[in-house]
Protein backbone atom coordinates (compact mmCIF):
# COMPACT_ATOMS: atom_id res chain seq x y z
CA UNK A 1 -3.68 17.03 -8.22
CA UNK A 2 -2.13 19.87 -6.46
CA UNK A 3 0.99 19.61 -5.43
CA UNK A 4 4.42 22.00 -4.46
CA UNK A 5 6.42 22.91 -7.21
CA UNK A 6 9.10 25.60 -5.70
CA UNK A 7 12.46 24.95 -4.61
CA UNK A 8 12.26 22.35 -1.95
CA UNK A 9 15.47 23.20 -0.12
CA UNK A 10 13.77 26.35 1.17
CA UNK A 11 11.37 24.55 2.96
CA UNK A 12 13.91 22.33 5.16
CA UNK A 13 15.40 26.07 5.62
CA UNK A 14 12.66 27.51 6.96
CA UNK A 15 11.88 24.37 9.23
CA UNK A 16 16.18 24.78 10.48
CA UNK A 17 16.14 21.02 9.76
CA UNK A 18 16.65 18.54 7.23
CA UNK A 19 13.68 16.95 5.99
CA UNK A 20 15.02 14.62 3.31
CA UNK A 21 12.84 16.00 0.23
CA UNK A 22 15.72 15.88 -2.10
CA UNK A 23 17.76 12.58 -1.50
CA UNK A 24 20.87 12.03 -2.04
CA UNK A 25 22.12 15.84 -2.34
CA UNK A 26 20.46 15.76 1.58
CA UNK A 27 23.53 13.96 2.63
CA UNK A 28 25.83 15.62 0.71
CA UNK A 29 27.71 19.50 1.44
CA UNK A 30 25.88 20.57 -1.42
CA UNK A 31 23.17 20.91 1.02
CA UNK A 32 21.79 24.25 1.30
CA UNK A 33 21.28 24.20 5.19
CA UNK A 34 24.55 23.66 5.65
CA UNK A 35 25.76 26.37 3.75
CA UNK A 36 22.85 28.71 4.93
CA UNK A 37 21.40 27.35 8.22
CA UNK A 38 19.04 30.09 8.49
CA UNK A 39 15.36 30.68 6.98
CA UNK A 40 15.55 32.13 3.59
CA UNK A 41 14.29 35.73 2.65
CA UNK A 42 15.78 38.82 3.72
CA UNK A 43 14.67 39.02 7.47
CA UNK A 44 16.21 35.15 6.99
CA UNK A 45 19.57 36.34 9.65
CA UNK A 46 17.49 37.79 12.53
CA UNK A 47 16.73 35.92 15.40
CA UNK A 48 13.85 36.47 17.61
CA UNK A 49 11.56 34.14 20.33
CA UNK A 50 8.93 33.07 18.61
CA UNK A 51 5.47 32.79 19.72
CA UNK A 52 4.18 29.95 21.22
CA UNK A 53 1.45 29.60 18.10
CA UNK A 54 4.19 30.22 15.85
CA UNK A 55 5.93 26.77 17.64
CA UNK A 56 2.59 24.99 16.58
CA UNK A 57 2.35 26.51 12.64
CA UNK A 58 5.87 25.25 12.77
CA UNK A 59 5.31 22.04 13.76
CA UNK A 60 2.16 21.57 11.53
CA UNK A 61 4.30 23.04 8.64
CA UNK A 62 7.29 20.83 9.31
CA UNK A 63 5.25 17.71 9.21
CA UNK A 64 3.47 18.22 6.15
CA UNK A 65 6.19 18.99 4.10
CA UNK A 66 8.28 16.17 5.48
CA UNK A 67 5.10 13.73 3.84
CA UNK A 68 4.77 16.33 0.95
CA UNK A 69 0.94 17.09 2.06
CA UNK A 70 -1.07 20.29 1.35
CA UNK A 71 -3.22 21.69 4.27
CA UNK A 72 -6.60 20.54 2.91
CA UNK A 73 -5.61 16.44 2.83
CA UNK A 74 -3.43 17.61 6.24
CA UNK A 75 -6.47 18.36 7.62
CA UNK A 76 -8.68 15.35 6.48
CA UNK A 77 -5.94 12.90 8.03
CA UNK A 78 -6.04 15.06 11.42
CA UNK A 79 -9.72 14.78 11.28
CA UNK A 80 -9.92 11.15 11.05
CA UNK A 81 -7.45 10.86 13.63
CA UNK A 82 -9.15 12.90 15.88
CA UNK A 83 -12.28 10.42 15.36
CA UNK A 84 -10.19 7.04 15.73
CA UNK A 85 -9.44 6.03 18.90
CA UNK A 86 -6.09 6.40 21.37
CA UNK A 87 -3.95 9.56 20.89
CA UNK A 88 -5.33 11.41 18.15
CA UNK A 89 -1.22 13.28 17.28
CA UNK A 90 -0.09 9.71 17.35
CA UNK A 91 -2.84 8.29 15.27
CA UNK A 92 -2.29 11.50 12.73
CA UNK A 93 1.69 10.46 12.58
CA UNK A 94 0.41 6.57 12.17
CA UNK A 95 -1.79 7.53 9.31
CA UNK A 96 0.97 10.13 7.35
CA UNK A 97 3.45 6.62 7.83
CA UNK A 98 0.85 4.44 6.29
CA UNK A 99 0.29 5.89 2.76
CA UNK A 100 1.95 3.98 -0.01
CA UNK A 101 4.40 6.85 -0.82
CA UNK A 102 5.91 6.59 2.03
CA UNK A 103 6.25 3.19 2.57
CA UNK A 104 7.88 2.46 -0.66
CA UNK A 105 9.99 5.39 0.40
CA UNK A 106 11.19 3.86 3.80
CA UNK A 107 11.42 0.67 2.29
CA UNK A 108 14.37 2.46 0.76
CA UNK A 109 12.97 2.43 -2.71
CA UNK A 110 13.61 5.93 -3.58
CA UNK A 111 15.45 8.83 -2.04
CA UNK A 112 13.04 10.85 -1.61
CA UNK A 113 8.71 10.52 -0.67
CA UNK A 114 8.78 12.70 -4.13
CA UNK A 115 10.08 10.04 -5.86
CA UNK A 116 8.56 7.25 -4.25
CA UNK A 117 5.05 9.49 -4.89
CA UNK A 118 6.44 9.16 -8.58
CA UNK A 119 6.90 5.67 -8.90
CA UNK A 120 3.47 5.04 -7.56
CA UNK A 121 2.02 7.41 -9.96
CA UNK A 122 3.42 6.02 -12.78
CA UNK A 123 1.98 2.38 -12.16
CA UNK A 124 5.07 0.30 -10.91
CA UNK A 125 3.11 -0.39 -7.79
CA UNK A 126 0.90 -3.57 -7.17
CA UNK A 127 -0.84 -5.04 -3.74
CA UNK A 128 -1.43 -8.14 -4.54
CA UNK A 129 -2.55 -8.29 -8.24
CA UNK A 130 -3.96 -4.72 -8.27
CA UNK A 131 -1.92 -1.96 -9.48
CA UNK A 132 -2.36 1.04 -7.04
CA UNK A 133 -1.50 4.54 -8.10
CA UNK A 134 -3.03 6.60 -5.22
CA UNK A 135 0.40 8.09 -3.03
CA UNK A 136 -2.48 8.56 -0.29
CA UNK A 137 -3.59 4.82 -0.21
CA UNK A 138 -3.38 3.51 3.44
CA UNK A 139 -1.72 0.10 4.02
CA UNK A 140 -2.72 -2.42 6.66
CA UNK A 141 -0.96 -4.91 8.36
CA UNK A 142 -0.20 -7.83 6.40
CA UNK A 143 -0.72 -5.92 2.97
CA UNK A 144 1.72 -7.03 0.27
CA UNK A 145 3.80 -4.95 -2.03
CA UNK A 146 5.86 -5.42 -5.25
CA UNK A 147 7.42 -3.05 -7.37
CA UNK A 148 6.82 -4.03 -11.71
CA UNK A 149 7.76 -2.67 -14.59
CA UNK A 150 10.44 -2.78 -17.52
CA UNK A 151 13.69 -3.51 -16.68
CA UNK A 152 15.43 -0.65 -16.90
CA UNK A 153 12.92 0.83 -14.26
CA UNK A 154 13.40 -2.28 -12.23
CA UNK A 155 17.25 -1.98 -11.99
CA UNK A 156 17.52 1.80 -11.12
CA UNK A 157 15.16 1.10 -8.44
CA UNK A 158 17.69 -1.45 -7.14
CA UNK A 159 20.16 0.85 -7.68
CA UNK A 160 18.11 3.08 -5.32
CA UNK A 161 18.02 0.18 -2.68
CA UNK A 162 22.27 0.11 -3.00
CA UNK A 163 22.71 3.42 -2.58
CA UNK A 164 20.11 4.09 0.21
CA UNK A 165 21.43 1.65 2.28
CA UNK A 166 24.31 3.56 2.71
CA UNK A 167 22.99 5.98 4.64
CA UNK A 168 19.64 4.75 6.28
CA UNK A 169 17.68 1.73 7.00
CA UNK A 170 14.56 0.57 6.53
CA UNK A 171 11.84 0.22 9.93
CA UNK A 172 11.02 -2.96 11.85
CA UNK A 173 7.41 -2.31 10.73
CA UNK A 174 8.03 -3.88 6.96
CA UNK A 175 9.60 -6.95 5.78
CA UNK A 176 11.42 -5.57 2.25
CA UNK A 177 12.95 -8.38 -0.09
CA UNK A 178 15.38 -6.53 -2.41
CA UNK A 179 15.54 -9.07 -4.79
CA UNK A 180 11.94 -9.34 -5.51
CA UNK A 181 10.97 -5.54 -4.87
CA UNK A 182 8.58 -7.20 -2.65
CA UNK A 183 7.24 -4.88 0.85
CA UNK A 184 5.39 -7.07 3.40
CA UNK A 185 3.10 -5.22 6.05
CA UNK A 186 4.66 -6.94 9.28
CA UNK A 187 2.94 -4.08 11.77
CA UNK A 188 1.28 -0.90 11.98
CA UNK A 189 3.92 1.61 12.73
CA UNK A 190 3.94 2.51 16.30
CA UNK A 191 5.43 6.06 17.24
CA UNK A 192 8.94 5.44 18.31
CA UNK A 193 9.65 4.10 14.32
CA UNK A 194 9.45 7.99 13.63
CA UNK A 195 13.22 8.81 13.71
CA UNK A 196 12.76 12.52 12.87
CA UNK A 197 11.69 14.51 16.22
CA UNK A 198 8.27 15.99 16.19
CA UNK A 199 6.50 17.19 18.50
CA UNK A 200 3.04 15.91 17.82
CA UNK A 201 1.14 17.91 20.65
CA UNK A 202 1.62 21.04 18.94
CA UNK A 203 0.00 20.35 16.02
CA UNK A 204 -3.45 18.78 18.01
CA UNK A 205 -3.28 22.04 20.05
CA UNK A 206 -3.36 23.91 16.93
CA UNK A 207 -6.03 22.61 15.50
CA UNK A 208 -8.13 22.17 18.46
CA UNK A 209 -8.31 26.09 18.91
């Protein structure tokens, strides 16, 4: 499965935003956009007005990285949101905030989608009695989640749930008991659970060119 393996802190650089993709050092002055909030490379410093297509790459860029996508599954979500019906950039958003990863990840799981891709991959996650190890699966309302495993893995994920807490909560959309490791599908996520501001429009203009 491919999947990006470079420093991650470049990309929220490039974007001039945070987008969360290595936890807890996010929130933290260790943060490389705060020491350096400019894109990296050498031409990183200059400013110039960008382009109104280079607003849209940007956008489309920004949003797949926050979900850790690569452009060919990018594409397959925006093409079955462009088939569902309703607003196909809201639809696209709905879809990214349905896939497993990152709903153990805003259940407040893990600090990261990256980790929360992790813990799905390595068979901790069950829906119902089924384990499910595909990041990409797509929950529906009233699906059931809990977390299983050893112990140890148990009570750092806990630890997680402490610890995130701290600094975010998570949406109306799920029900999470903490004690069980238990996610209940209350809703589909509706657009105004998306915290991080996106400008969805520029990404279905993109792609409808």
């Amino acid at each position: 499965m491919a999947r990006y393996i470079e420093a991650r802190c470049r990309l929220c650089r490039r974007e001039g935003m945070k987008l969360f993709l290595k936890g807890e050092k996010c929130n933290t002055e260790k943060c490389p956009l705060i020491k350096r909030p400019y894109p990296p490379g050498f031409h990183g410093k200059r400013q110039s007005k960008p382009s109104y297509y280079a607003l849209q790459l940007r956008e489309k860029q920004k949003v797949k990285r926050m979900y850790g996508i690569l452009e060919r599954q990018f594409r397959r979500f925006f093409s079955q949101a462009a088939k569902s019906k309703g607003t196909t950039g809201e639809t696209l958003l709905q879809l990214l905030e349905r896939r497993l990863d990152n709903v153990v990840y805003r259940a407040l799981f893990a600090f990261s989608r990256s980790q929360a891709r992790q813990i799905v991959r390595h068979g901790y996650v069950f829906i119902g009695e089924k384990r499910v190890d595909i990041p990409s699966y797509l929950v529906e309302e009233g699906t059931v989640i809990q977390i299983k495993g050893k112990e140890n893995m148990l009570k750092q994920i806990r630890q997680n749930i402490e610890t995130n807490s701290k600094e975010r909560s998570s949406p109306s959309w799920l029900s999470v008991d903490k004690n069980n490791l238990k996610i209940e599908i209350l809703r589909l996520p509706q657009r105004e659970d998306i915290t991080i501001p996106i400008n969805e429009q520029l990404i279905v203009e993109l792609y409808s060119k």
